[in-house]
C-alpha atoms as a PDB file:
ATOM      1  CA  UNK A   1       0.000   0.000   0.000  1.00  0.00           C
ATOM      2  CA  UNK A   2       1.228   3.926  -0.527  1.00  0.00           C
ATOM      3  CA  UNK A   3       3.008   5.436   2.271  1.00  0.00           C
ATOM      4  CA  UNK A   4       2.497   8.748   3.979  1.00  0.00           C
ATOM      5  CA  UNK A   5       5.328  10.079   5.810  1.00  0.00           C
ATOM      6  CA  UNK A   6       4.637  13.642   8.113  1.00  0.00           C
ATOM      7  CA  UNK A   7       7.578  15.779   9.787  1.00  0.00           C
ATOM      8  CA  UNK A   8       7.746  19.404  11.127  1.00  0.00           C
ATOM      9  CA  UNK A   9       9.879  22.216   9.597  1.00  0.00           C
ATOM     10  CA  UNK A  10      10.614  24.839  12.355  1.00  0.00           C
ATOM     11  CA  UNK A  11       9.831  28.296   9.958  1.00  0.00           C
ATOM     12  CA  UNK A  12       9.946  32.055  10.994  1.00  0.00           C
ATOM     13  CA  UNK A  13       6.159  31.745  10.438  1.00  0.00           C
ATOM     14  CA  UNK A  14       5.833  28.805  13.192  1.00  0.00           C
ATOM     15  CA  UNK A  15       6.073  25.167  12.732  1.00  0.00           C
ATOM     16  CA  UNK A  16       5.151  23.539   9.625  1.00  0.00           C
ATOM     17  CA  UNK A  17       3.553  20.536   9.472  1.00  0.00           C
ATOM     18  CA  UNK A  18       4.799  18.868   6.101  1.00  0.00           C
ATOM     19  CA  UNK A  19       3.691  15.708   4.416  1.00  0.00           C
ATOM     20  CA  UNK A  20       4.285  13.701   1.279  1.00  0.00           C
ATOM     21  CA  UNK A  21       3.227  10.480   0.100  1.00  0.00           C
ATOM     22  CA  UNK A  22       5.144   8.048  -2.349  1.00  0.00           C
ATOM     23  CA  UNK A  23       4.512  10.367  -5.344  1.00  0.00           C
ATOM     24  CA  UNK A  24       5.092  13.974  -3.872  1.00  0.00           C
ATOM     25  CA  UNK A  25       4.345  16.498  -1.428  1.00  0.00           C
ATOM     26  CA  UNK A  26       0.725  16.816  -0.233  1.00  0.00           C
ATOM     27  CA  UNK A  27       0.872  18.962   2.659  1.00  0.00           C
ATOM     28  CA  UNK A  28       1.794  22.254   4.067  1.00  0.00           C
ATOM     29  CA  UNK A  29      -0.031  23.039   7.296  1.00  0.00           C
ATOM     30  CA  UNK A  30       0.421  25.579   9.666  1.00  0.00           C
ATOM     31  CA  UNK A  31       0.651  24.897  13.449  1.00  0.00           C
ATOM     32  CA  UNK A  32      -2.531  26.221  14.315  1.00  0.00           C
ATOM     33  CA  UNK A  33      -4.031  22.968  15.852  1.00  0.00           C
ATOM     34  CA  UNK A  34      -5.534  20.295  14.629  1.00  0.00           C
ATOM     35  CA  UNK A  35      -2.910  19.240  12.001  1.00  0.00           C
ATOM     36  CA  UNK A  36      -2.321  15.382  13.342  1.00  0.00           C
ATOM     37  CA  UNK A  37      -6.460  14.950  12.798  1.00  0.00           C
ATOM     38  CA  UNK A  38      -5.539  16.900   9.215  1.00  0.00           C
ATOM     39  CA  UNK A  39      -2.689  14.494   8.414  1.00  0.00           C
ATOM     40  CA  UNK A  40      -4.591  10.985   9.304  1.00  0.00           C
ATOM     41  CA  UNK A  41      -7.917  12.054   7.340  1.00  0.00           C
ATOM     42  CA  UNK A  42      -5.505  13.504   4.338  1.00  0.00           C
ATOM     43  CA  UNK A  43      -4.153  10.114   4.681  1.00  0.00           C
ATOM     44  CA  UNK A  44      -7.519   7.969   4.636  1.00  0.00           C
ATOM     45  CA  UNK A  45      -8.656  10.642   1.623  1.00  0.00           C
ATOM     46  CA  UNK A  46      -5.661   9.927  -0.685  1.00  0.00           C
ATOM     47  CA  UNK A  47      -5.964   5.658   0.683  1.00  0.00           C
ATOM     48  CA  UNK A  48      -2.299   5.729   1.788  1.00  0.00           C
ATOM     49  CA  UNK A  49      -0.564   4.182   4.795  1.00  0.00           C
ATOM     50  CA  UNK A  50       0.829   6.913   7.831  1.00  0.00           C
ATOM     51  CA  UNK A  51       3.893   5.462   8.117  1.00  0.00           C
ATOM     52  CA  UNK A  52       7.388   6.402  10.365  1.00  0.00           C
ATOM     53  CA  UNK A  53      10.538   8.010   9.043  1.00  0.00           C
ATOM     54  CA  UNK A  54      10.929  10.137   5.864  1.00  0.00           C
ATOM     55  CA  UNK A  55      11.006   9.874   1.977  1.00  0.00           C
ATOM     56  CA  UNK A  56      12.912  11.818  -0.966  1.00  0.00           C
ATOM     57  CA  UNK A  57       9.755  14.185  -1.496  1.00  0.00           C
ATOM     58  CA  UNK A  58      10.184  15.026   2.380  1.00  0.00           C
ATOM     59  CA  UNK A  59      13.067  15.307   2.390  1.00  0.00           C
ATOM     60  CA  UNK A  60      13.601  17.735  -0.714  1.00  0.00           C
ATOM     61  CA  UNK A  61      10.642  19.520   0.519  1.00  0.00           C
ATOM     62  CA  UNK A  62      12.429  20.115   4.193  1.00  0.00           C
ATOM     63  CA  UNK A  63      15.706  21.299   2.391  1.00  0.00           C
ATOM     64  CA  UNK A  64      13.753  23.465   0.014  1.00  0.00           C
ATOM     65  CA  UNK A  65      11.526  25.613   2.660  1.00  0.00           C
ATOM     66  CA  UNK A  66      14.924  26.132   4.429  1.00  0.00           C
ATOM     67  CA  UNK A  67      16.628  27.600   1.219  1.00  0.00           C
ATOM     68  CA  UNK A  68      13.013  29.554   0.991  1.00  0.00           C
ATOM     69  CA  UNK A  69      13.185  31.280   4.148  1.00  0.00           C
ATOM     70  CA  UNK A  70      17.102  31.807   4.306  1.00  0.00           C
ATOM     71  CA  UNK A  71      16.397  33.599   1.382  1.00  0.00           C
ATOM     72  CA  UNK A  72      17.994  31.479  -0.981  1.00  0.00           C
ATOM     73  CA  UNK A  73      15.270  29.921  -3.021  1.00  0.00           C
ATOM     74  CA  UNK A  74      12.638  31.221  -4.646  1.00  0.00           C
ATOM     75  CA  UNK A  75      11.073  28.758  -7.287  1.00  0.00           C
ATOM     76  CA  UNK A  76      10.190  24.759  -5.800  1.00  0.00           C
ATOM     77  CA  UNK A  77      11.011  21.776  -7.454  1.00  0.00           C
ATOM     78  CA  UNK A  78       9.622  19.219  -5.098  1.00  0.00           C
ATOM     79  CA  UNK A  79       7.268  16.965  -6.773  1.00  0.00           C
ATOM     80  CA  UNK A  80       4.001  17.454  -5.647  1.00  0.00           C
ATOM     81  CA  UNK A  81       0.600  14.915  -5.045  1.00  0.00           C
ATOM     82  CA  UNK A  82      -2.122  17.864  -5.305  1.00  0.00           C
ATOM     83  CA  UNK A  83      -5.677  16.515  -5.581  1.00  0.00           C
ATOM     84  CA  UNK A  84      -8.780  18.967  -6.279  1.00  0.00           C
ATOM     85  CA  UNK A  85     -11.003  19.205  -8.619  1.00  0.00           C
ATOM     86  CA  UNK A  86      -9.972  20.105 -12.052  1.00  0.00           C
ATOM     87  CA  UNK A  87     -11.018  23.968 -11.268  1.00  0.00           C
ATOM     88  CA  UNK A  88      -8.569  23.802  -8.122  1.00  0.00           C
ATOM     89  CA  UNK A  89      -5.937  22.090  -9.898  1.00  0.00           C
ATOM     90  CA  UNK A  90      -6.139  24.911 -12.468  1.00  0.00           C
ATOM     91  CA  UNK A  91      -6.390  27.725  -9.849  1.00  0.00           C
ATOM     92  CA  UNK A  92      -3.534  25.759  -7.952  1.00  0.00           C
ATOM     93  CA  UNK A  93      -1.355  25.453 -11.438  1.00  0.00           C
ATOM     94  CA  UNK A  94      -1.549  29.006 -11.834  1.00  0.00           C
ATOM     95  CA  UNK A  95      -0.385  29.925  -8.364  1.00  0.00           C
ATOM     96  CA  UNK A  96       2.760  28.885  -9.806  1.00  0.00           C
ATOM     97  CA  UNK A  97       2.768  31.264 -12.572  1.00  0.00           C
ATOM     98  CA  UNK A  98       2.718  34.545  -9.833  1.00  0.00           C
ATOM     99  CA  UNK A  99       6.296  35.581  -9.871  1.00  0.00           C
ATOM    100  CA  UNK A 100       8.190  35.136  -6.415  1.00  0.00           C
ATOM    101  CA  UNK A 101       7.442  38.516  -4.638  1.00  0.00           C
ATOM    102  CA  UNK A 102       4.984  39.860  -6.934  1.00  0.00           C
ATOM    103  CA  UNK A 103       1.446  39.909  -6.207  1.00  0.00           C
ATOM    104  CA  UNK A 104      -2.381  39.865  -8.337  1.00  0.00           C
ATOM    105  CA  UNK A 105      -5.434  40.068  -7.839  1.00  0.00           C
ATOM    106  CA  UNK A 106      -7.950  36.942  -7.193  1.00  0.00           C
ATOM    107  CA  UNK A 107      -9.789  38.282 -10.304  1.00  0.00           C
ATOM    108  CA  UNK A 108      -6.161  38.501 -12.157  1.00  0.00           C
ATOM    109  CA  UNK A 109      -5.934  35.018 -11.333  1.00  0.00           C
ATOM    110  CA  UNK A 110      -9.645  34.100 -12.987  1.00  0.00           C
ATOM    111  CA  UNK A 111      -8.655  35.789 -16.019  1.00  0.00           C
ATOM    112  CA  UNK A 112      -5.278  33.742 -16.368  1.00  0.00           C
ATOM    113  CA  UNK A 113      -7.006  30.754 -15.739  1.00  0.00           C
ATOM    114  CA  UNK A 114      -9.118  31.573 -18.426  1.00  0.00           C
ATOM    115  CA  UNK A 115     -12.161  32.114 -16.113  1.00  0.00           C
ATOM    116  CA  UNK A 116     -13.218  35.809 -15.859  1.00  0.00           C
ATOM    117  CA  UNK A 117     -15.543  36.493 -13.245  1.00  0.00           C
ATOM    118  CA  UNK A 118     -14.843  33.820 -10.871  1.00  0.00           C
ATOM    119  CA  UNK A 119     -12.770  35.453  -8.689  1.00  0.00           C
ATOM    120  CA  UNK A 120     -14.764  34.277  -5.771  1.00  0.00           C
ATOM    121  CA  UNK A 121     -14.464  30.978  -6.789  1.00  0.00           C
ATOM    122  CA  UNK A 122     -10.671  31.412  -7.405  1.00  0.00           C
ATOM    123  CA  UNK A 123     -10.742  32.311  -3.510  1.00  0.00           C
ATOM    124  CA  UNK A 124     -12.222  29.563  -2.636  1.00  0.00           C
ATOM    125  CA  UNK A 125      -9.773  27.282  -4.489  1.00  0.00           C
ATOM    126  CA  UNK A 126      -7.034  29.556  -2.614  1.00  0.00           C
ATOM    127  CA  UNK A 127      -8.808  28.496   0.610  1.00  0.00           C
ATOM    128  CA  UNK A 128      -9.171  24.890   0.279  1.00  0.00           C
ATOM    129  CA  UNK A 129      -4.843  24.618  -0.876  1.00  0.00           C
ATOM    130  CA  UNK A 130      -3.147  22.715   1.189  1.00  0.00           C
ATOM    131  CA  UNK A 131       0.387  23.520   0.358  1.00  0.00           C
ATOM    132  CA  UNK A 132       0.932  26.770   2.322  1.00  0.00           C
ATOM    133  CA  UNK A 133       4.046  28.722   0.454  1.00  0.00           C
ATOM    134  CA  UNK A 134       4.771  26.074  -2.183  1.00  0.00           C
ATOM    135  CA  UNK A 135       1.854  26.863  -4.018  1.00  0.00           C
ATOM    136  CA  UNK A 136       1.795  30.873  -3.324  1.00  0.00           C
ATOM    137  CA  UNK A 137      -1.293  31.650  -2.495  1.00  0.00           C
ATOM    138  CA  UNK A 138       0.006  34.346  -0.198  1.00  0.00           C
ATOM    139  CA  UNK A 139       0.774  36.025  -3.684  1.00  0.00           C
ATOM    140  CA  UNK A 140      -2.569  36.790  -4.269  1.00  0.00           C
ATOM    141  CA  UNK A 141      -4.629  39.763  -2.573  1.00  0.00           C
ATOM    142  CA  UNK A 142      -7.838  41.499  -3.047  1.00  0.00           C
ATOM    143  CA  UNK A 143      -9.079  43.630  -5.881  1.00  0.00           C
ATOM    144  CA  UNK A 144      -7.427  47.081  -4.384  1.00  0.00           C
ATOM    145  CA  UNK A 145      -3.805  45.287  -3.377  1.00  0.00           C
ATOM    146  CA  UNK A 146      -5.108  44.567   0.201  1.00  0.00           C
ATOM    147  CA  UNK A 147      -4.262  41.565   2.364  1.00  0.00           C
ATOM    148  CA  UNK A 148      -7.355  38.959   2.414  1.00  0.00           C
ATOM    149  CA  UNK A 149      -8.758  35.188   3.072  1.00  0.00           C
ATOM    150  CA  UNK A 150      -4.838  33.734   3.980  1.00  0.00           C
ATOM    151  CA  UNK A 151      -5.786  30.614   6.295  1.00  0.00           C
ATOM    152  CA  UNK A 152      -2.627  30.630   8.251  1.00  0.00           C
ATOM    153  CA  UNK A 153      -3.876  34.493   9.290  1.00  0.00           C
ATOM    154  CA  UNK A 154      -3.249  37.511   7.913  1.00  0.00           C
ATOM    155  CA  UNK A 155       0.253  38.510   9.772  1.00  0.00           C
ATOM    156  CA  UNK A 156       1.661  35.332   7.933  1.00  0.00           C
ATOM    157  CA  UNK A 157       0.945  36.493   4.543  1.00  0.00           C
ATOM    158  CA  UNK A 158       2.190  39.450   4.941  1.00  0.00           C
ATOM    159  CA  UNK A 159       5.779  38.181   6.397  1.00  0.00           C
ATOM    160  CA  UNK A 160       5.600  36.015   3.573  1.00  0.00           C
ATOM    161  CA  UNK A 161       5.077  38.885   1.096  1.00  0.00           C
ATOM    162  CA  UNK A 162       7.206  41.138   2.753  1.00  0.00           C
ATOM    163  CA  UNK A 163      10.151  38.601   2.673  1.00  0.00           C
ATOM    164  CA  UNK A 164      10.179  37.891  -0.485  1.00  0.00           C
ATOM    165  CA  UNK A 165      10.093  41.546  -1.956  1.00  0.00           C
ATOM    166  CA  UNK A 166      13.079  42.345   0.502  1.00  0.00           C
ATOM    167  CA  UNK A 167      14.692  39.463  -1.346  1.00  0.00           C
ATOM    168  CA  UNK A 168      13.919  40.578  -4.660  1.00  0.00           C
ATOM    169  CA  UNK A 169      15.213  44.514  -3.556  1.00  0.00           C
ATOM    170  CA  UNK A 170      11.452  45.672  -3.754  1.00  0.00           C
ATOM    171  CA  UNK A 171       9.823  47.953  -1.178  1.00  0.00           C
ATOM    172  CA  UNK A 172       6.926  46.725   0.225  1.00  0.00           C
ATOM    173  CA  UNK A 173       3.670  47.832  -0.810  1.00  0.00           C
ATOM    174  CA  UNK A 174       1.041  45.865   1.447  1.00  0.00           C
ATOM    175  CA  UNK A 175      -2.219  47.044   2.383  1.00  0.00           C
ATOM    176  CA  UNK A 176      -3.537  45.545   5.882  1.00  0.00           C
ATOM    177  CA  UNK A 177      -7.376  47.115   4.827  1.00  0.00           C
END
């Protein structure tokens, strides 16, 4: 049977709670509680064993959020085991596309996805990602550059945000309302 191996990444946004199953990484999770209920029912969802010990996408994945946060990284390359429905996977594939420290709007992100007007529905696809940073969701604000809907709380976002334009030599521009 699949495996699904879990480990925590001490960040400057809290522990992360990271998992990855025999294919790629499936989980980013925020401290926040309830991540060991999160990890068993991701692992009954996706029919996979919880299993002790680490694997290569865990592995990569750990080494990769450390090069993020030192500063050092700025695109992923871990393989990843995302499962949505096709409009998620879309809205998830394009999170990709938003340049490291640049941000758009959630209806920027419906019109590259070839789906003008469904911004709301782009937010909810934002909301229901489960690979915090990875997938940049952070990257994405409202329709007048404002901070909004980040489920690892607002203050994160903008830390991420605000680290990676310090990276890239770019002042800050980040609207709390």
């Amino acid at each position: 049977m699949p495996s699904l191996y879990a480990t925590t990444v001490a960040s400057p946004i809290g522990t992360l709670h990271v998992a990855a199953t025999d294919v790629g990484l499936c989980l980013i999770a925020f401290d926040d509680g309830g991540v060991k209920a999160d990890v068993e029912s991701l692992a009954r969802r996706y029919d996979v064993t919880r299993r002790d010990g680490t694997n290569v996408h865990l592995d990569r994945a750990t080494k990769e959020l450390a090069a993020y946060f030192s500063g050092t990284l700025r695109d992923f390359s871990v393989s990843l085991d995302v499962r949505g429905t096709d409009f998620q996977q879309a809205v998830w594939h394009g999170l990709k596309g938003i340049r490291y420290g640049q941000t758009i709007s959630y209806g920027e992100l419906a019109r590259r996805i070839g789906r003008p007007g469904a911004s709301r529905a782009v937010g909810a696809a934002n909301g229901a990602n489960r690979m915090a940073v990875v997938l940049p969701c952070h990257r994405v604000v409202n329709a007048v550059g404002a901070l909004h809907g980040y489920g690892g709380g607002l203050w994160r976002k903008g830390f991420l945000l605000q680290h990676e334009q310090a990276i890239v030599g770019r002042t800050a521009h980040i609207r709390t309302a």
